[in-house]
C-alpha atoms as a PDB file:
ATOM      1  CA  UNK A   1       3.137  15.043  19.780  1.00  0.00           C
ATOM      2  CA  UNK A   2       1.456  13.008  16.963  1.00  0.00           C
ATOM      3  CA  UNK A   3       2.296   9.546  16.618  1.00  0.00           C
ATOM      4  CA  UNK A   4       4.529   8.411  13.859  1.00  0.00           C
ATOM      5  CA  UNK A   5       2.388   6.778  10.752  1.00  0.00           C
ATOM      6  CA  UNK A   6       4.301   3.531   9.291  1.00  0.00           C
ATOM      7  CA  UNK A   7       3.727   2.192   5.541  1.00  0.00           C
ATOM      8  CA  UNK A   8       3.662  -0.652   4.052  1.00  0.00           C
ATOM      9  CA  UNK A   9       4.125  -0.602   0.124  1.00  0.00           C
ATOM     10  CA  UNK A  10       4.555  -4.120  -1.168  1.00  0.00           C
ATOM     11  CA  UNK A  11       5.463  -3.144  -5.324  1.00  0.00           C
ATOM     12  CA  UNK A  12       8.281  -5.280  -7.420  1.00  0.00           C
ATOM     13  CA  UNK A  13       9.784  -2.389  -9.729  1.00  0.00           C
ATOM     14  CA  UNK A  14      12.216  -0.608  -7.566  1.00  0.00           C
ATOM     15  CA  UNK A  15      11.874   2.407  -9.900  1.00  0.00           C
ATOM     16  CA  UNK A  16       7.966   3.007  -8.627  1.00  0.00           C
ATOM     17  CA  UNK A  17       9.202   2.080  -4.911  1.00  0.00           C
ATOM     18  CA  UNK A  18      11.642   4.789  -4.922  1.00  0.00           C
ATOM     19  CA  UNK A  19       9.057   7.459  -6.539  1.00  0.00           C
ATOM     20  CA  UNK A  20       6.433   6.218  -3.706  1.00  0.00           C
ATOM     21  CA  UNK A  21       8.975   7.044  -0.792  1.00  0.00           C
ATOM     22  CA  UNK A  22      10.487  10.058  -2.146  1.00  0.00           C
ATOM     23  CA  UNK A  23       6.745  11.535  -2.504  1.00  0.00           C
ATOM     24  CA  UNK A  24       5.682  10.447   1.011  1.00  0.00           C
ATOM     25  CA  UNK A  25       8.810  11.893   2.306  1.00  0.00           C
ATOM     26  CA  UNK A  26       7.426  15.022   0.484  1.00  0.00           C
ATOM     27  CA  UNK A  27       4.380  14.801   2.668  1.00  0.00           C
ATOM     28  CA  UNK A  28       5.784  13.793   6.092  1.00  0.00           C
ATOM     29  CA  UNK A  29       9.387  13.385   7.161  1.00  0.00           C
ATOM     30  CA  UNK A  30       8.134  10.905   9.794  1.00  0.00           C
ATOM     31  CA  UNK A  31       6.389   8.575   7.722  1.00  0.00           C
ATOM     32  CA  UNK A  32       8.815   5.783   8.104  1.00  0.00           C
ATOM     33  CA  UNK A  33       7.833   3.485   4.835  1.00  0.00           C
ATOM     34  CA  UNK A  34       8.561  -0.373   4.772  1.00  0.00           C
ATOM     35  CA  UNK A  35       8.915  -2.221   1.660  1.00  0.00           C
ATOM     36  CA  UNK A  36       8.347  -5.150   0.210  1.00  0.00           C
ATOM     37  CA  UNK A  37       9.289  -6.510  -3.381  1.00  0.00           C
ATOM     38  CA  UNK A  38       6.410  -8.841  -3.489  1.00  0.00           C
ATOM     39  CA  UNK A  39       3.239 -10.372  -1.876  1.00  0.00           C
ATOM     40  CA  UNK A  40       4.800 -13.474  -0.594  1.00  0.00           C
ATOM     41  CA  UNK A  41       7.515 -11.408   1.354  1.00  0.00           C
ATOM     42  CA  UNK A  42       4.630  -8.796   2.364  1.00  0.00           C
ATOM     43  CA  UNK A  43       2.704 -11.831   3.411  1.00  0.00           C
ATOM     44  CA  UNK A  44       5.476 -13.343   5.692  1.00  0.00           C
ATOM     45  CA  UNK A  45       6.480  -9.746   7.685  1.00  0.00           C
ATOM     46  CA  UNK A  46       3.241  -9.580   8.434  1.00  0.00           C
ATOM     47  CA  UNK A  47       2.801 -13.335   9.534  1.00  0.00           C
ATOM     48  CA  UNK A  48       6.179 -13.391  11.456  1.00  0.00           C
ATOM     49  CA  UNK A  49       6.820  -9.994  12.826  1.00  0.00           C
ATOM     50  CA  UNK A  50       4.017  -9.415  15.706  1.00  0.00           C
ATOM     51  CA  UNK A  51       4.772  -6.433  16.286  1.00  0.00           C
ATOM     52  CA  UNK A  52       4.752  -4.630  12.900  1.00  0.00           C
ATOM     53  CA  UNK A  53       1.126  -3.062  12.689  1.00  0.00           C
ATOM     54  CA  UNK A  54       1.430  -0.488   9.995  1.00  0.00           C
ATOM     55  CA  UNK A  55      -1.182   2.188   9.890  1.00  0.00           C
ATOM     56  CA  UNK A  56      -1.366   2.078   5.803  1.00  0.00           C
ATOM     57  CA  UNK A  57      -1.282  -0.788   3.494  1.00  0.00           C
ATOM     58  CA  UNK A  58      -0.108   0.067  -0.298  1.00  0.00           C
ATOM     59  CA  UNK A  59      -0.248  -3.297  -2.854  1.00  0.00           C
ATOM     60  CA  UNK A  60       0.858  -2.882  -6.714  1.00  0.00           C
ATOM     61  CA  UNK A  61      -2.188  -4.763  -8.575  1.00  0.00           C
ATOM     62  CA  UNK A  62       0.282  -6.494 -11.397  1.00  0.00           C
ATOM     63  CA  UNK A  63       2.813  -8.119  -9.415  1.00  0.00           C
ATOM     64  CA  UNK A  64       4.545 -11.518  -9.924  1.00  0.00           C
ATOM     65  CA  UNK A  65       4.023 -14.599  -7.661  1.00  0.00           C
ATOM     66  CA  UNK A  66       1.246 -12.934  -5.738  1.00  0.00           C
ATOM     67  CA  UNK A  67      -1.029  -9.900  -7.976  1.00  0.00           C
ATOM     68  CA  UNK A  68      -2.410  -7.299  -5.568  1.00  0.00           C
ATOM     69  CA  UNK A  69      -5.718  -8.785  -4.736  1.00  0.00           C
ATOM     70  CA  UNK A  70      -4.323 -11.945  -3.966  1.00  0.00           C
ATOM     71  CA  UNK A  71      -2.325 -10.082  -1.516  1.00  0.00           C
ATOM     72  CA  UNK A  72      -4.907  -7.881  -0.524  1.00  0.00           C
ATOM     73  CA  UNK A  73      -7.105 -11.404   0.082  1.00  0.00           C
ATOM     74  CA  UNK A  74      -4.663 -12.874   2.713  1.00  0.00           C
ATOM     75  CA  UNK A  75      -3.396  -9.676   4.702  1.00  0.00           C
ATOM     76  CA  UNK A  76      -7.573  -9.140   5.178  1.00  0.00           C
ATOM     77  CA  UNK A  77      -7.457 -13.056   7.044  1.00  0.00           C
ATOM     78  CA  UNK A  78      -5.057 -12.294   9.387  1.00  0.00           C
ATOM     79  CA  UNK A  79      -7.130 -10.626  12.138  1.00  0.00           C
ATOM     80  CA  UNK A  80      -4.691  -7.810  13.140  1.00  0.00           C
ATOM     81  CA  UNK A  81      -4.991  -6.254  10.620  1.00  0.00           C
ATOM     82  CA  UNK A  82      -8.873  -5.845   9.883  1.00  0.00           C
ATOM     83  CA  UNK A  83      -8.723  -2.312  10.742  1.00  0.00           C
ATOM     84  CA  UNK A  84      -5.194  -1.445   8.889  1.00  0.00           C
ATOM     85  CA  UNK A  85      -6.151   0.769   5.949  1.00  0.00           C
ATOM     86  CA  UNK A  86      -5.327  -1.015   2.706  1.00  0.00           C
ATOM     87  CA  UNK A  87      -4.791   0.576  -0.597  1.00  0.00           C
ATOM     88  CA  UNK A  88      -4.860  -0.765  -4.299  1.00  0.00           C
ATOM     89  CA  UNK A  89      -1.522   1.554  -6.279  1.00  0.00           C
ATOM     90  CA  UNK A  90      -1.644   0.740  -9.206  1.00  0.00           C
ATOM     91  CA  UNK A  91      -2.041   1.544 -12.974  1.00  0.00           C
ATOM     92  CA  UNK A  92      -4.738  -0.856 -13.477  1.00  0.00           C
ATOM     93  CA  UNK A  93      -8.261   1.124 -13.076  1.00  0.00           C
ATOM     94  CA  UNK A  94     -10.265  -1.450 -15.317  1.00  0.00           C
ATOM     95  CA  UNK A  95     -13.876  -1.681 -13.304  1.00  0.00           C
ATOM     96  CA  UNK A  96     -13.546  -5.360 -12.582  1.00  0.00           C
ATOM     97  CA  UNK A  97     -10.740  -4.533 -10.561  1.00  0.00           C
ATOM     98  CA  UNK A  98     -11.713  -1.504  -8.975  1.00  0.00           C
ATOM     99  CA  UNK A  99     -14.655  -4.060  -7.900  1.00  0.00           C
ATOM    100  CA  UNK A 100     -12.943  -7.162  -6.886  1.00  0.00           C
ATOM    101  CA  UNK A 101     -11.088  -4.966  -4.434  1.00  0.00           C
ATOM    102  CA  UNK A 102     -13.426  -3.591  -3.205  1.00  0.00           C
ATOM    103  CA  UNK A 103     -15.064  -7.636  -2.434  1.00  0.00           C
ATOM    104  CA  UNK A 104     -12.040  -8.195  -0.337  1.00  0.00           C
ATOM    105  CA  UNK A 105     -12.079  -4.940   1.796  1.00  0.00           C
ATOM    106  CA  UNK A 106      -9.728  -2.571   0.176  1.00  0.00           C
ATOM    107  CA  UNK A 107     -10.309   0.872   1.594  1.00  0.00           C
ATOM    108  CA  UNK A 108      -9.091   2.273  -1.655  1.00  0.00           C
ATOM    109  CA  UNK A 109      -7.375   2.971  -5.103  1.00  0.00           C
ATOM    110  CA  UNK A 110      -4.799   4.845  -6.125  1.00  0.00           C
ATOM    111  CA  UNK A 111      -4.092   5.337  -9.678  1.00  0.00           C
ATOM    112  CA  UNK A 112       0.176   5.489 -10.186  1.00  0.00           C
ATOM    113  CA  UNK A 113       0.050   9.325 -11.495  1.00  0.00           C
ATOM    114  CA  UNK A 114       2.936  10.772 -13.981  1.00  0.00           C
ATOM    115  CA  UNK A 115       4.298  13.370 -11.954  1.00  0.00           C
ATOM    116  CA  UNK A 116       5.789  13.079  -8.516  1.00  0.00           C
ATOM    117  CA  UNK A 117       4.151  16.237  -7.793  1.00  0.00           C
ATOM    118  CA  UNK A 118       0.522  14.598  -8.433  1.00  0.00           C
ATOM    119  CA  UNK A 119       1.664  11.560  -6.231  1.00  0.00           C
ATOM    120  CA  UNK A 120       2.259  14.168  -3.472  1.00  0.00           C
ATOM    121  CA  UNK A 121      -0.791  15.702  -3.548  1.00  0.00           C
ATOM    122  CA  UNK A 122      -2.573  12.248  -3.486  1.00  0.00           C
ATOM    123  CA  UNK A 123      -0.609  11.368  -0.325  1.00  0.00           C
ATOM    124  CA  UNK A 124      -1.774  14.388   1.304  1.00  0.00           C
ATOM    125  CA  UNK A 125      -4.838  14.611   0.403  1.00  0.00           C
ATOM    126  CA  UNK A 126      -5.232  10.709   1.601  1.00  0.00           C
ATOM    127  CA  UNK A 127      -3.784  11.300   4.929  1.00  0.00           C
ATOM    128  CA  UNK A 128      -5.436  14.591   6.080  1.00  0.00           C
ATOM    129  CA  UNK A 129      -8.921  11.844   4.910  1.00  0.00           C
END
């Protein structure tokens, strides 16, 4: 029996939240998906619950309080989770971006597609990776 996968999407609209975990239920039933509405509160699960290792990381880049790589910057300190794969979602693709992430260890970018069909296949195709 294959282990169950846990993610972590840490994105402030709701609407894009909602898309995120309908898709991944899409992919895998078992993929239980935790959420957070913003770094700060993605920041302090992490810090405070020891026992909450999830095996994918997804951070909105344009998010209030705390932007993505900001995020992305203090999850990569905390030494648990060096080896946690971390993911930009996002609709930001500008090249400084894609490269800044990159700086601070992001294992990669996902652009937020149109259709919930083309955010399915992305999820697959990033979990059979």
């Amino acid at each position: 029996m294959e282990n169950k996968k846990t993610f972590l999407l840490v994105d402030d609209d709701v609407d894009d939240q909602d898309i995120f975990v309908i898709a991944l239920g899409k992919v895998d039933k078992n993929i239980a998906c935790i959420r957070a509405s913003d770094g700060p509160r993605a920041i302090v699960k992490l810090k405070t619950d020891g026992q909450f290792i999830p095996d994918y990381i997804f951070l909105d880049m344009n998010m209030p309080k705390m932007n993505g790589l900001q995020c992305l910057s203090e999850i990569r300190r905390i030494n648990r989770f060096k080896k946690v794969k971390i993911f930009m979602y996002t609709t930001t693709a500008a090249p400084y971006l894609i490269k800044a992430s990159k700086e601070l260890g992001v294992d990669g970018l996902l652009v937020k597609p149109a259709s919930l069909n083309k955010l399915i296949s992305m999820l697959r195709n990033l979990l059979q990776e």
